[in-house]
C-alpha atoms as a PDB file:
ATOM      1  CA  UNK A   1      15.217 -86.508 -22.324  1.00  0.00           C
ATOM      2  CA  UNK A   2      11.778 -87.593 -22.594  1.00  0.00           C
ATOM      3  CA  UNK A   3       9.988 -84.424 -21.914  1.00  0.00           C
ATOM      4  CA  UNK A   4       7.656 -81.166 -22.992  1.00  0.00           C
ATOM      5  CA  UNK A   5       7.032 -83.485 -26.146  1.00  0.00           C
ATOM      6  CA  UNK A   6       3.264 -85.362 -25.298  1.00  0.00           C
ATOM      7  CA  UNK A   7       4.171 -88.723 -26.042  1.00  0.00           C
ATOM      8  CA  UNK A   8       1.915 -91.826 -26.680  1.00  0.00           C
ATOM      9  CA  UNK A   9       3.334 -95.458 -26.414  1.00  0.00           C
ATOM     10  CA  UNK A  10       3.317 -97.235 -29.724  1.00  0.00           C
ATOM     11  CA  UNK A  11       5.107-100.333 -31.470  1.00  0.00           C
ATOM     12  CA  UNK A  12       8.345-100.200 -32.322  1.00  0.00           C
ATOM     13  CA  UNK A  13       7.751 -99.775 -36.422  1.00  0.00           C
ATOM     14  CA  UNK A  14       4.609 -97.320 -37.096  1.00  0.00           C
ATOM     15  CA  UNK A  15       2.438 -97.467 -39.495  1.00  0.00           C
ATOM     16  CA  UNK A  16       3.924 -96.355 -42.948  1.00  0.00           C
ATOM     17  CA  UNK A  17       7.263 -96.610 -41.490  1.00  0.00           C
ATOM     18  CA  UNK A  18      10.327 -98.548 -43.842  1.00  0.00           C
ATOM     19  CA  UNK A  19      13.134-100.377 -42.031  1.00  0.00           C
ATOM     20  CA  UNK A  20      15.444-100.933 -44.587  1.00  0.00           C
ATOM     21  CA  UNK A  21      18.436-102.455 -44.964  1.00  0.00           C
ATOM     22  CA  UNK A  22      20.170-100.528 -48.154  1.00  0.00           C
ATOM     23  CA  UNK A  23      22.987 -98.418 -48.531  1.00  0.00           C
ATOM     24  CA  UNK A  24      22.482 -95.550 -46.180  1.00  0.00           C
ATOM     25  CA  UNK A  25      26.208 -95.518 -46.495  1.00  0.00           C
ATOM     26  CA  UNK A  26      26.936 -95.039 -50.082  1.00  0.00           C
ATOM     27  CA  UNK A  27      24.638 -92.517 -50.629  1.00  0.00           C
ATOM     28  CA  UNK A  28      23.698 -90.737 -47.247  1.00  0.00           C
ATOM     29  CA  UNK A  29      26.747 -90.313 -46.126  1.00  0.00           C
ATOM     30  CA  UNK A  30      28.017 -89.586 -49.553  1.00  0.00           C
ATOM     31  CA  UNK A  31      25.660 -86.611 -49.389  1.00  0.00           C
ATOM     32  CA  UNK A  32      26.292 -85.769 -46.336  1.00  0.00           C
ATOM     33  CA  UNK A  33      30.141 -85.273 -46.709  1.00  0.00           C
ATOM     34  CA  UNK A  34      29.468 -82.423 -49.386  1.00  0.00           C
ATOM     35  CA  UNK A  35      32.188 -80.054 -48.803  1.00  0.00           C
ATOM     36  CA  UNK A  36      31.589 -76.011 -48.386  1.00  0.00           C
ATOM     37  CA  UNK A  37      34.222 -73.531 -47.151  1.00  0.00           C
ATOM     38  CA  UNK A  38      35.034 -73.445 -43.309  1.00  0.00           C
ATOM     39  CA  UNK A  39      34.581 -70.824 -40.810  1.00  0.00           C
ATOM     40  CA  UNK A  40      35.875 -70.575 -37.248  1.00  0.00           C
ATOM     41  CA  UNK A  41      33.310 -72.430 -35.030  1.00  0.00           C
ATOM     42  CA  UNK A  42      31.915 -69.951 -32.404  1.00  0.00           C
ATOM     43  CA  UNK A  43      31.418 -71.081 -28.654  1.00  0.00           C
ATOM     44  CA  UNK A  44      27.873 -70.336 -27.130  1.00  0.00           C
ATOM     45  CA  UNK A  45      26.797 -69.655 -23.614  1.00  0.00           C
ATOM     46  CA  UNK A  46      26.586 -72.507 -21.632  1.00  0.00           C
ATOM     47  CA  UNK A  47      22.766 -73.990 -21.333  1.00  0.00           C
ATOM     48  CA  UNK A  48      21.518 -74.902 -17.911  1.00  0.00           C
ATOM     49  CA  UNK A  49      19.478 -77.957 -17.788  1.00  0.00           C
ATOM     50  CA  UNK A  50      17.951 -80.418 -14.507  1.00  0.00           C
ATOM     51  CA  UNK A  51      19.167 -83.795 -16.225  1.00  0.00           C
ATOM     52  CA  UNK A  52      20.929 -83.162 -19.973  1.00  0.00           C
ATOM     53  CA  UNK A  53      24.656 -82.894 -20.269  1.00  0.00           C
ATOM     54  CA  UNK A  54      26.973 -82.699 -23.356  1.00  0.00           C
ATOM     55  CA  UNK A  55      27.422 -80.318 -26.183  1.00  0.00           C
ATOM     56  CA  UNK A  56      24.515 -78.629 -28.681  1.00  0.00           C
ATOM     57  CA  UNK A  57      25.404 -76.584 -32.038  1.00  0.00           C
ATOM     58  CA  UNK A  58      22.949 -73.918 -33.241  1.00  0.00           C
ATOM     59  CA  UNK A  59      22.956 -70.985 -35.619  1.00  0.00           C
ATOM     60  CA  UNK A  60      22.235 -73.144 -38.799  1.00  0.00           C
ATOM     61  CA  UNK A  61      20.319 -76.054 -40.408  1.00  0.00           C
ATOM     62  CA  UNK A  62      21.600 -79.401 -40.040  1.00  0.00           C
ATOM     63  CA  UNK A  63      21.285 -82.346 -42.052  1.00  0.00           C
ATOM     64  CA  UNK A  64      23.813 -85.509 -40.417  1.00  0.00           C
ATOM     65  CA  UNK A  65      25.433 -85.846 -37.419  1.00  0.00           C
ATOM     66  CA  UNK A  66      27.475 -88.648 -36.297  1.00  0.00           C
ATOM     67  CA  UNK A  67      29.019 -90.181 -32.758  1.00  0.00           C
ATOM     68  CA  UNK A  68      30.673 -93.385 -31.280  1.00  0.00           C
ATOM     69  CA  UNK A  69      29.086 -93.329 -28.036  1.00  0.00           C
ATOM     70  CA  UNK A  70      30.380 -95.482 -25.373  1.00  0.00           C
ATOM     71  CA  UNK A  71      28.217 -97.542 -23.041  1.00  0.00           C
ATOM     72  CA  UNK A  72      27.991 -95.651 -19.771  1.00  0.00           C
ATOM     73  CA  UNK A  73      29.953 -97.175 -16.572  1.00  0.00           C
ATOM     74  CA  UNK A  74      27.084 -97.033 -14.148  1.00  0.00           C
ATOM     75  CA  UNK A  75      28.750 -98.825 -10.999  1.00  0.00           C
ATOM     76  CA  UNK A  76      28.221 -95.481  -8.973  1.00  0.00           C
ATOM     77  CA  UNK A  77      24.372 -94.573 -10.193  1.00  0.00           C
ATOM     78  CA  UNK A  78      21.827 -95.706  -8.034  1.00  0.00           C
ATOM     79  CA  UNK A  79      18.071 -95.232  -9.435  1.00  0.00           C
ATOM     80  CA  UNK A  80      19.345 -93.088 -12.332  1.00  0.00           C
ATOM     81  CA  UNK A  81      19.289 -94.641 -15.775  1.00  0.00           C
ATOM     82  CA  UNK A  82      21.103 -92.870 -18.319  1.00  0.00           C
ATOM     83  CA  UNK A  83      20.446 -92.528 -22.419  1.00  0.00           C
ATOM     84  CA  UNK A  84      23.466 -90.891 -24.553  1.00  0.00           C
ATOM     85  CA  UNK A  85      22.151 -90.042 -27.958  1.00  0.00           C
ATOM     86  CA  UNK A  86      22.664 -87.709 -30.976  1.00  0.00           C
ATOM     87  CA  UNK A  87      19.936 -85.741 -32.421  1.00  0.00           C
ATOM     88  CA  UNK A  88      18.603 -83.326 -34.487  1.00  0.00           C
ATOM     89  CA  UNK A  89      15.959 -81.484 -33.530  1.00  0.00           C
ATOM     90  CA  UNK A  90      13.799 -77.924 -33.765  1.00  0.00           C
ATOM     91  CA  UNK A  91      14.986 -75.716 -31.207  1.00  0.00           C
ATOM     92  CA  UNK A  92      16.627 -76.246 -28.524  1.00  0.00           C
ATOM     93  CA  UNK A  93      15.478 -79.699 -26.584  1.00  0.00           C
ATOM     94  CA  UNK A  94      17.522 -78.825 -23.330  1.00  0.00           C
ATOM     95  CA  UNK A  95      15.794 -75.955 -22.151  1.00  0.00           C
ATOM     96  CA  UNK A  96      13.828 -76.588 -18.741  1.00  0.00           C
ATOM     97  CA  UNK A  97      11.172 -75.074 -20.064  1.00  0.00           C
ATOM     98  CA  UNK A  98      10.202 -73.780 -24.226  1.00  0.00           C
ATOM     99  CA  UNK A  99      11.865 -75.675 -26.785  1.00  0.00           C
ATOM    100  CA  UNK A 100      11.342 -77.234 -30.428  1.00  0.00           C
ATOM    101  CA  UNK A 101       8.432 -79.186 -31.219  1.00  0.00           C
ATOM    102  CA  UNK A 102      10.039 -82.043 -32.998  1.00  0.00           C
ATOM    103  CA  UNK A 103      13.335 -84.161 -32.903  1.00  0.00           C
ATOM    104  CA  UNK A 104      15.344 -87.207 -34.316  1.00  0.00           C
ATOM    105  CA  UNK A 105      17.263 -89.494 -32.195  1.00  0.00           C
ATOM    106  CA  UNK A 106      19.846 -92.251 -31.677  1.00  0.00           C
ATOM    107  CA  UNK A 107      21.357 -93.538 -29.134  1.00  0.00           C
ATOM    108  CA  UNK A 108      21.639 -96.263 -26.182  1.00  0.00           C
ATOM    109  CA  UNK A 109      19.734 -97.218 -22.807  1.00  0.00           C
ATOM    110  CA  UNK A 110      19.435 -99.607 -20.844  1.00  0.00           C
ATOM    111  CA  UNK A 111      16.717-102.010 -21.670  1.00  0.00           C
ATOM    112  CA  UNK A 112      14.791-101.341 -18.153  1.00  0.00           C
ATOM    113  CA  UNK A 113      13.929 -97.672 -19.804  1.00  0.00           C
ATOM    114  CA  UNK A 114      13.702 -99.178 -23.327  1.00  0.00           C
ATOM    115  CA  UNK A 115      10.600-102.044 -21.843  1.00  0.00           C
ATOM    116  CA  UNK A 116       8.646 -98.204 -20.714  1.00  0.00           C
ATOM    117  CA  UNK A 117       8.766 -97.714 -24.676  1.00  0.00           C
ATOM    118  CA  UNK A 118       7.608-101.068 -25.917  1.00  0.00           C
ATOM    119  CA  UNK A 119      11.263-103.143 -26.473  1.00  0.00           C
ATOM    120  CA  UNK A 120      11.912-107.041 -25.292  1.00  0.00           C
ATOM    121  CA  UNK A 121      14.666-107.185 -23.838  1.00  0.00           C
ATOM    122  CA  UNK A 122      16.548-109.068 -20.559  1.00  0.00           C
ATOM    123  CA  UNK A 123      17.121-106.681 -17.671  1.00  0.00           C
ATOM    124  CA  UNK A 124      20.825-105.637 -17.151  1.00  0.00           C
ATOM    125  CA  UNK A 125      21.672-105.206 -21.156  1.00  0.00           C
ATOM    126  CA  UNK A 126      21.670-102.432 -23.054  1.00  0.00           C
ATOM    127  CA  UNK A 127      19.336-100.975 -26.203  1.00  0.00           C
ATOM    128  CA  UNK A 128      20.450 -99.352 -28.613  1.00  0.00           C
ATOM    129  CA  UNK A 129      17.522 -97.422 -30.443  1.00  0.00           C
ATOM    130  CA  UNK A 130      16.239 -95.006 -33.344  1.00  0.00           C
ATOM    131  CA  UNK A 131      13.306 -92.484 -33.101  1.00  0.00           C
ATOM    132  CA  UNK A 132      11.342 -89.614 -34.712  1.00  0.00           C
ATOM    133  CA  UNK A 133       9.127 -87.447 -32.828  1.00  0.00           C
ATOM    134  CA  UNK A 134       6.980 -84.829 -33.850  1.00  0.00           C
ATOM    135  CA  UNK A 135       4.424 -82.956 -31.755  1.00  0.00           C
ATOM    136  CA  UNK A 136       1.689 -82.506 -34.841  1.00  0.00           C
ATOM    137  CA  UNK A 137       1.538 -86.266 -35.486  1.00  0.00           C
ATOM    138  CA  UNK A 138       0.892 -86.592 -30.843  1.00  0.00           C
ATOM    139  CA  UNK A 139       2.626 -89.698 -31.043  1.00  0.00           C
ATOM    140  CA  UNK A 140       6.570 -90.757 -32.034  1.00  0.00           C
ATOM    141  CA  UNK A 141       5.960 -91.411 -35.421  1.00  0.00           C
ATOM    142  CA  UNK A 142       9.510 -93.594 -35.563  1.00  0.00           C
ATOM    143  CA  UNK A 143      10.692 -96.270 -33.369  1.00  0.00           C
ATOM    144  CA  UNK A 144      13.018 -98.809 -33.320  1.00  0.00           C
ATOM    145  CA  UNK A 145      14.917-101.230 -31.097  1.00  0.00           C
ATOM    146  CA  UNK A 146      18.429-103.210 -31.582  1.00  0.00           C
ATOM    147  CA  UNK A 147      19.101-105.189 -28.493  1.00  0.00           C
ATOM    148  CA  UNK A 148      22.989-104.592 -27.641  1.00  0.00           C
ATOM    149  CA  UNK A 149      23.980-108.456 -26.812  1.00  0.00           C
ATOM    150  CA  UNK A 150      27.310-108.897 -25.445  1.00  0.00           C
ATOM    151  CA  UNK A 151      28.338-105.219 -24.750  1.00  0.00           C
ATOM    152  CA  UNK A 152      29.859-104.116 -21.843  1.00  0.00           C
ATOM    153  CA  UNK A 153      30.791-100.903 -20.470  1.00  0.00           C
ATOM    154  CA  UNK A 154      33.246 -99.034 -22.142  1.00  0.00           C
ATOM    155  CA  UNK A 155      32.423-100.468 -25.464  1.00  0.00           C
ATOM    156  CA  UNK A 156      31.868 -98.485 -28.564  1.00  0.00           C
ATOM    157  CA  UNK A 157      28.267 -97.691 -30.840  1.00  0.00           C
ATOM    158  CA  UNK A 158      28.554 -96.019 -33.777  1.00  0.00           C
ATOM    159  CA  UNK A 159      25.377 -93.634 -34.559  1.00  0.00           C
ATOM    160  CA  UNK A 160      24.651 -91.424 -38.240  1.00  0.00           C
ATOM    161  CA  UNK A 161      21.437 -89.863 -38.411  1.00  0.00           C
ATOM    162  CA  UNK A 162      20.992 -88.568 -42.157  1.00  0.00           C
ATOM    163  CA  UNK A 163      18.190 -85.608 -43.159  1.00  0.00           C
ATOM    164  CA  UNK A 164      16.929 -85.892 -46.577  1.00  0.00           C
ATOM    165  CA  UNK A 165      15.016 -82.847 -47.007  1.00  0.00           C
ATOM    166  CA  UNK A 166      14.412 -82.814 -51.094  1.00  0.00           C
ATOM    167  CA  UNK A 167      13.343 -86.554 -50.370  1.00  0.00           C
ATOM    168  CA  UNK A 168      11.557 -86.139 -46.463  1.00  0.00           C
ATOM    169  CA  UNK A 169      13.427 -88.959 -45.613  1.00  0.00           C
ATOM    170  CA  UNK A 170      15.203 -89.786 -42.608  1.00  0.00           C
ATOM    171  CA  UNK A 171      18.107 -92.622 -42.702  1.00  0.00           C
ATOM    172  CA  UNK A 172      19.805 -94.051 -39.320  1.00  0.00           C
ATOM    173  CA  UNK A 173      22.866 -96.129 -39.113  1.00  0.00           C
ATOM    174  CA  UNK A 174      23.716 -98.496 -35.654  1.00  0.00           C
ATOM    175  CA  UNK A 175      26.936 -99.677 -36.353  1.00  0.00           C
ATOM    176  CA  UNK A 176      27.540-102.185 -32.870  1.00  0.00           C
ATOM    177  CA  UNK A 177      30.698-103.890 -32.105  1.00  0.00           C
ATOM    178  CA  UNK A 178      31.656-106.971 -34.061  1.00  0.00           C
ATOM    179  CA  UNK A 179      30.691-109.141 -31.134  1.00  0.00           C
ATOM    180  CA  UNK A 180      27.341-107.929 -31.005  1.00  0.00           C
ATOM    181  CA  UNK A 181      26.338-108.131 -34.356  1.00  0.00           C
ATOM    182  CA  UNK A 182      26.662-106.296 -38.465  1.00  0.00           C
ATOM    183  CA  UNK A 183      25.001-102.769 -38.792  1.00  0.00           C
ATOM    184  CA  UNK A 184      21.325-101.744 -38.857  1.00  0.00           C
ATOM    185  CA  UNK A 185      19.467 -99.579 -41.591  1.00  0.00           C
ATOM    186  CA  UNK A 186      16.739 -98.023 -40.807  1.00  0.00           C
ATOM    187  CA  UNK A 187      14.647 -95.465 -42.877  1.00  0.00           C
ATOM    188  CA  UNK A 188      11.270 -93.309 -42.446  1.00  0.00           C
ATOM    189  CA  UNK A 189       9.526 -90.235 -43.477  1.00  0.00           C
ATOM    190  CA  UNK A 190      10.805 -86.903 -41.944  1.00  0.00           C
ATOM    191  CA  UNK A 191       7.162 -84.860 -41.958  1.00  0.00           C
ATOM    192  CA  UNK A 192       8.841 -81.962 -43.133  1.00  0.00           C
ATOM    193  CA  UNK A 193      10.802 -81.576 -40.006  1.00  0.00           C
ATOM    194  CA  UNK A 194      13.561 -78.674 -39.961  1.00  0.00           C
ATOM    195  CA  UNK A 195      16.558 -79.422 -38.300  1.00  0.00           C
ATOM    196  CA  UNK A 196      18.365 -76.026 -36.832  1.00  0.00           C
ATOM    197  CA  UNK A 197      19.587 -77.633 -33.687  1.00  0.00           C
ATOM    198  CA  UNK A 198      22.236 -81.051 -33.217  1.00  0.00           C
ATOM    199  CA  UNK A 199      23.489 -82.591 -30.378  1.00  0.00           C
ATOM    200  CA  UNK A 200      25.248 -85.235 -28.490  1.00  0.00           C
ATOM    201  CA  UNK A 201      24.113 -85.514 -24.615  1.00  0.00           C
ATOM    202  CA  UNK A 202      23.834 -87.907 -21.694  1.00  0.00           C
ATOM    203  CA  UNK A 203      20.250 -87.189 -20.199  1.00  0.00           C
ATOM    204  CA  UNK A 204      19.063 -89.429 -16.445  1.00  0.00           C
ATOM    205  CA  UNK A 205      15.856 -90.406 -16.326  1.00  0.00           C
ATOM    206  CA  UNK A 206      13.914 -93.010 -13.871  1.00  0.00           C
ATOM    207  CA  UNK A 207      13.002 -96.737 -15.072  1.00  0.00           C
ATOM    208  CA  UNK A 208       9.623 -95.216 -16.977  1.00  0.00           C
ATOM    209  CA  UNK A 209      11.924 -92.979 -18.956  1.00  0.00           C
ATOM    210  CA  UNK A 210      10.726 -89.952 -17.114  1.00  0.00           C
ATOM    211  CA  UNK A 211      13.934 -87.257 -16.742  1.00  0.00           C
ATOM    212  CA  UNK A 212      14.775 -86.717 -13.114  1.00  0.00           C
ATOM    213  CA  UNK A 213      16.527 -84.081 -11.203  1.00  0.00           C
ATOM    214  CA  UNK A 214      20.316 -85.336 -10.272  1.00  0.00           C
ATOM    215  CA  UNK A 215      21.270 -86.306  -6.716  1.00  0.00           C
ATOM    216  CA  UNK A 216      24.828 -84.784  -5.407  1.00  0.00           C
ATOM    217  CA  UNK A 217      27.571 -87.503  -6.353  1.00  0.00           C
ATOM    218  CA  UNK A 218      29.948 -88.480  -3.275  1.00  0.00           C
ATOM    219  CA  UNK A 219      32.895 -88.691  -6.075  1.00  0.00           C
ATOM    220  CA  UNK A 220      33.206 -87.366  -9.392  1.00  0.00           C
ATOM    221  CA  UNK A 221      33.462 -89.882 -12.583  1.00  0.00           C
ATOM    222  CA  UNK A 222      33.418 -90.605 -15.782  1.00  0.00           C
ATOM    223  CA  UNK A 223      30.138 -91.742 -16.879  1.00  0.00           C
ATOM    224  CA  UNK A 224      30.725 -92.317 -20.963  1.00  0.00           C
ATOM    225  CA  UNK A 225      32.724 -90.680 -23.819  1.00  0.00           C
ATOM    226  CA  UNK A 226      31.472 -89.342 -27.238  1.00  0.00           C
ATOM    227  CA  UNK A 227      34.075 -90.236 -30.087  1.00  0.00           C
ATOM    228  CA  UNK A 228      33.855 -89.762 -33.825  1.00  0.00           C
ATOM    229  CA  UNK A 229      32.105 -86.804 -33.687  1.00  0.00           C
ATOM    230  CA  UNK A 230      30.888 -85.181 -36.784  1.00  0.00           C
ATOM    231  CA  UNK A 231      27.990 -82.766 -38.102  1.00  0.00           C
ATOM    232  CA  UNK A 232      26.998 -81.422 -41.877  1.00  0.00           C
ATOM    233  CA  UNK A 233      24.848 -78.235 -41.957  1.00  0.00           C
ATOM    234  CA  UNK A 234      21.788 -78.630 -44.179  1.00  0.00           C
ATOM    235  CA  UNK A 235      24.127 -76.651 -47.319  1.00  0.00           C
ATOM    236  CA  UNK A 236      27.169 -79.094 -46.835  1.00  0.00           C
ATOM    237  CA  UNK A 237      29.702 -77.252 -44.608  1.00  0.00           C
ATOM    238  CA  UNK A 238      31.023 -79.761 -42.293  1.00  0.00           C
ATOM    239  CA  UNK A 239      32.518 -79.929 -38.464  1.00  0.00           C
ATOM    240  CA  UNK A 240      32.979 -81.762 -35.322  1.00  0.00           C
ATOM    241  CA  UNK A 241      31.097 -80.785 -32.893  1.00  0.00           C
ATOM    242  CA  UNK A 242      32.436 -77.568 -33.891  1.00  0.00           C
ATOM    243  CA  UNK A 243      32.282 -75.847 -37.361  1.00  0.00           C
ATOM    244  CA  UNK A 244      30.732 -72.998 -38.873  1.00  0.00           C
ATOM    245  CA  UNK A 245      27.856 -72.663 -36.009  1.00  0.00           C
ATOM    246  CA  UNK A 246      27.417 -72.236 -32.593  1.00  0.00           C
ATOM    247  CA  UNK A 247      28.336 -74.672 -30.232  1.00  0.00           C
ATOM    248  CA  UNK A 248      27.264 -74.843 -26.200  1.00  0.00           C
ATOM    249  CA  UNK A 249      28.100 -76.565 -23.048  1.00  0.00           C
ATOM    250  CA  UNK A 250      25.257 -77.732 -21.738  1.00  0.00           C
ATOM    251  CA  UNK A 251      25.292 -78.594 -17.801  1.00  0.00           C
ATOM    252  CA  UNK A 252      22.603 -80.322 -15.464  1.00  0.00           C
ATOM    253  CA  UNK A 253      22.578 -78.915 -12.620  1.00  0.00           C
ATOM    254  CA  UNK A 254      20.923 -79.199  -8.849  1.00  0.00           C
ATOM    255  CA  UNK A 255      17.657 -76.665 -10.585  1.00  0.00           C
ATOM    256  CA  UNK A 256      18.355 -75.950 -14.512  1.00  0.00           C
ATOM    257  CA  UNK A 257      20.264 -72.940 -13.206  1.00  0.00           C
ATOM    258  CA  UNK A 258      23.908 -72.381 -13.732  1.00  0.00           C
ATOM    259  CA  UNK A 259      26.455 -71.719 -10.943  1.00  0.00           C
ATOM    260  CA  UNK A 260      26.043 -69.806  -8.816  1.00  0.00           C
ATOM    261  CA  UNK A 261      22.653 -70.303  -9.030  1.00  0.00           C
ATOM    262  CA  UNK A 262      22.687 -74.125  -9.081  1.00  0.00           C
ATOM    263  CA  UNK A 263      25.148 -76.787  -8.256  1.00  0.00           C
ATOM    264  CA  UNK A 264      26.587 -78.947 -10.945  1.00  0.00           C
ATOM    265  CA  UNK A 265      25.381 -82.282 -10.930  1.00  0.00           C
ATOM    266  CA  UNK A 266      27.228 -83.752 -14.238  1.00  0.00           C
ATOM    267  CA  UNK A 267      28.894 -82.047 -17.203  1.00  0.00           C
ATOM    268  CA  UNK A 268      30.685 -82.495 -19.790  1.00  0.00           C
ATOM    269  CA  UNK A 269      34.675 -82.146 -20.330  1.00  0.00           C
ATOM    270  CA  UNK A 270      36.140 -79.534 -22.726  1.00  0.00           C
ATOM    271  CA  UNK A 271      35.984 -81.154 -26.177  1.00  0.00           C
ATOM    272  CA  UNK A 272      39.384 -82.915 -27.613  1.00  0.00           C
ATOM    273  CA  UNK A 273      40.510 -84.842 -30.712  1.00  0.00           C
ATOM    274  CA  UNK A 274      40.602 -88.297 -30.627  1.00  0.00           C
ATOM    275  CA  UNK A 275      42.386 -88.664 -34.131  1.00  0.00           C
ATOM    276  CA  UNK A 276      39.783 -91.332 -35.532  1.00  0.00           C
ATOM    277  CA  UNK A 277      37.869 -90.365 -38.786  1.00  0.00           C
ATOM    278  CA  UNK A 278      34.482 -89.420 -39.491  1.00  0.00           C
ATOM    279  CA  UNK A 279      32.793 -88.100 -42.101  1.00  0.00           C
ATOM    280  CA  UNK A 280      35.190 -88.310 -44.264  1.00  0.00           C
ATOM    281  CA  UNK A 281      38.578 -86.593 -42.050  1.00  0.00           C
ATOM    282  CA  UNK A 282      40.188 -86.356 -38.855  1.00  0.00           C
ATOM    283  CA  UNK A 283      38.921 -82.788 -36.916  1.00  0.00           C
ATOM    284  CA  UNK A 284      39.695 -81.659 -33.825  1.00  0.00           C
ATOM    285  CA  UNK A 285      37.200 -80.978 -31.011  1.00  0.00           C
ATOM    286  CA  UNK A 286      35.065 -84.363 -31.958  1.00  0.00           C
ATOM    287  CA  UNK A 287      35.068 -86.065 -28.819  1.00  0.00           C
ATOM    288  CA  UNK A 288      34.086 -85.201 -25.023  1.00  0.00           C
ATOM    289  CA  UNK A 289      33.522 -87.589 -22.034  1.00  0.00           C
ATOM    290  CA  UNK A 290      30.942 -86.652 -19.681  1.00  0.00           C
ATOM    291  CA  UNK A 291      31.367 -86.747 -15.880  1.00  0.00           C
ATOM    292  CA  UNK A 292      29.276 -86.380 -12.319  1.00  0.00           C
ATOM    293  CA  UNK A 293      30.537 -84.029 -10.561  1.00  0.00           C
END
């Protein structure tokens, strides 16, 4: 969902930018699994969008979120090229038109999108990639690119993004499969970024990157699945991707309209419990596949 954001193509690793390759794990995710009280998670109205699909929380301030994302089966996509990604972000990034002004991200594509933003890669494999936007620096002030060797569809990518507001400092995790390689740590500034939206979506683009309005689908299919999933708001109270916030459907449809209105193109199932861990414990409601329709 490269859009409303003015973007400007630079290297993979900014200026001022760390890539590091310490713990994130003992001590983000130690902070991020701070444990608060839980409250029943509340279910939003569904969001309309032209090429987004998946689920997006709201009603607090987030600091981690974390999803195994599968590689996409794209057999039945022709000219559409799909990212899945978790973020955080300010405001809502969905919306057709309004929205936040800046965002973290991480996530896979394939690497004919990923060579639009600056990444080597052969064509027909998969990126997986970390990246920091904010609209007062013009330019992504983050990016990062860990070619995916060896996966196919159906495999599984572990993503964390981690929000260290005392210390500005964002932390990523890319945990691949074993066959493709040992986990990446990667680290930058935040620019004083608040996070009151997180999400997990698929979101169809063209081969530049540049979001596209879905065709109709002659079957309905699975596209991917989001496992693992897991969020901390910025004052430790943790969830799925539901918890003590606001959590919406969000649906691309034939015009960013909802039905009636507009046809769906792809959406995402109801959310489920896989029974895997993260974060810290097993929760229901931390997985969702998402499908054309």
């Amino acid at each position: 969902m490269r859009r409303r954001i003015t973007r400007t193509l630079i290297a993979a690793a900014a200026a001022g930018v760390t890539v590091s390759t310490l713990g994130f794990t003992a001590a983000g995710a130690a902070s991020a699994a701070v444990s608060s009280k839980a409250l029943p998670p509340t279910i939003g109205t569904t969001i309309g969008s032209t090429s987004s699909a998946g689920y997006e929380a709201s009603g607090r301030d987030f600091r981690f979120i974390t999803s195994t994302i599968r590689v996409p089966d794209t057999d039945f996509l022709t000219g559409l090229y799909p990212q899945e990604y978790i973020q955080l972000s300010n405001g809502s990034l969905t919306q057709p038109t309004g929205g936040g002004n800046s965002y973290t991200r991480a996530g896979i594509e394939p690497c004919v999108v990923a060579r639009s933003f600056g990444a080597i890669c052969a064509t027909g494999t998969w990126e997986a990639y970390v990246e920091n936007f904010n609209n007062s620096l013009n330019f992504p002030s983050f990016r990062h690119f860990f070619n995916l060797a060896g996966v196919n569809q159906g495999d599984g990518v572990n993503f964390s993004i981690y929000y260290n507001e005392v210390g500005n400092e964002l932390s990523y995790v890319i945990t691949p499969p074993s066959t493709s390689g040992t986990p990446q740590f990667y680290k930058t500034g935040a620019h004083g970024s608040i996070f009151d939206h997180a999400a997990a979506l698929d979101d169809f683009t063209d081969s530049t990157g540049t979001p596209i309005a879905l065709p109709p689908f002659i079957r309905s299919f699975r596209i991917n699945q989001f496992l693992q999933g897991a969020i901390t708001t910025e004052n430790g109270a943790r969830g799925s991707f539901t918890g003590p916030w606001t959590t919406s459907e969000v649906v691309a449809t034939s015009n960013g309209l909802l039905p009636p209105s507009g046809t769906t193109r792809v959406s995402p199932s109801a959310l489920w419990t896989d029974g895997l861990p993260a974060n810290g414990a097993v929760r229901a409601n931390d997985a969702f596949g998402v499908w054309a329709r």
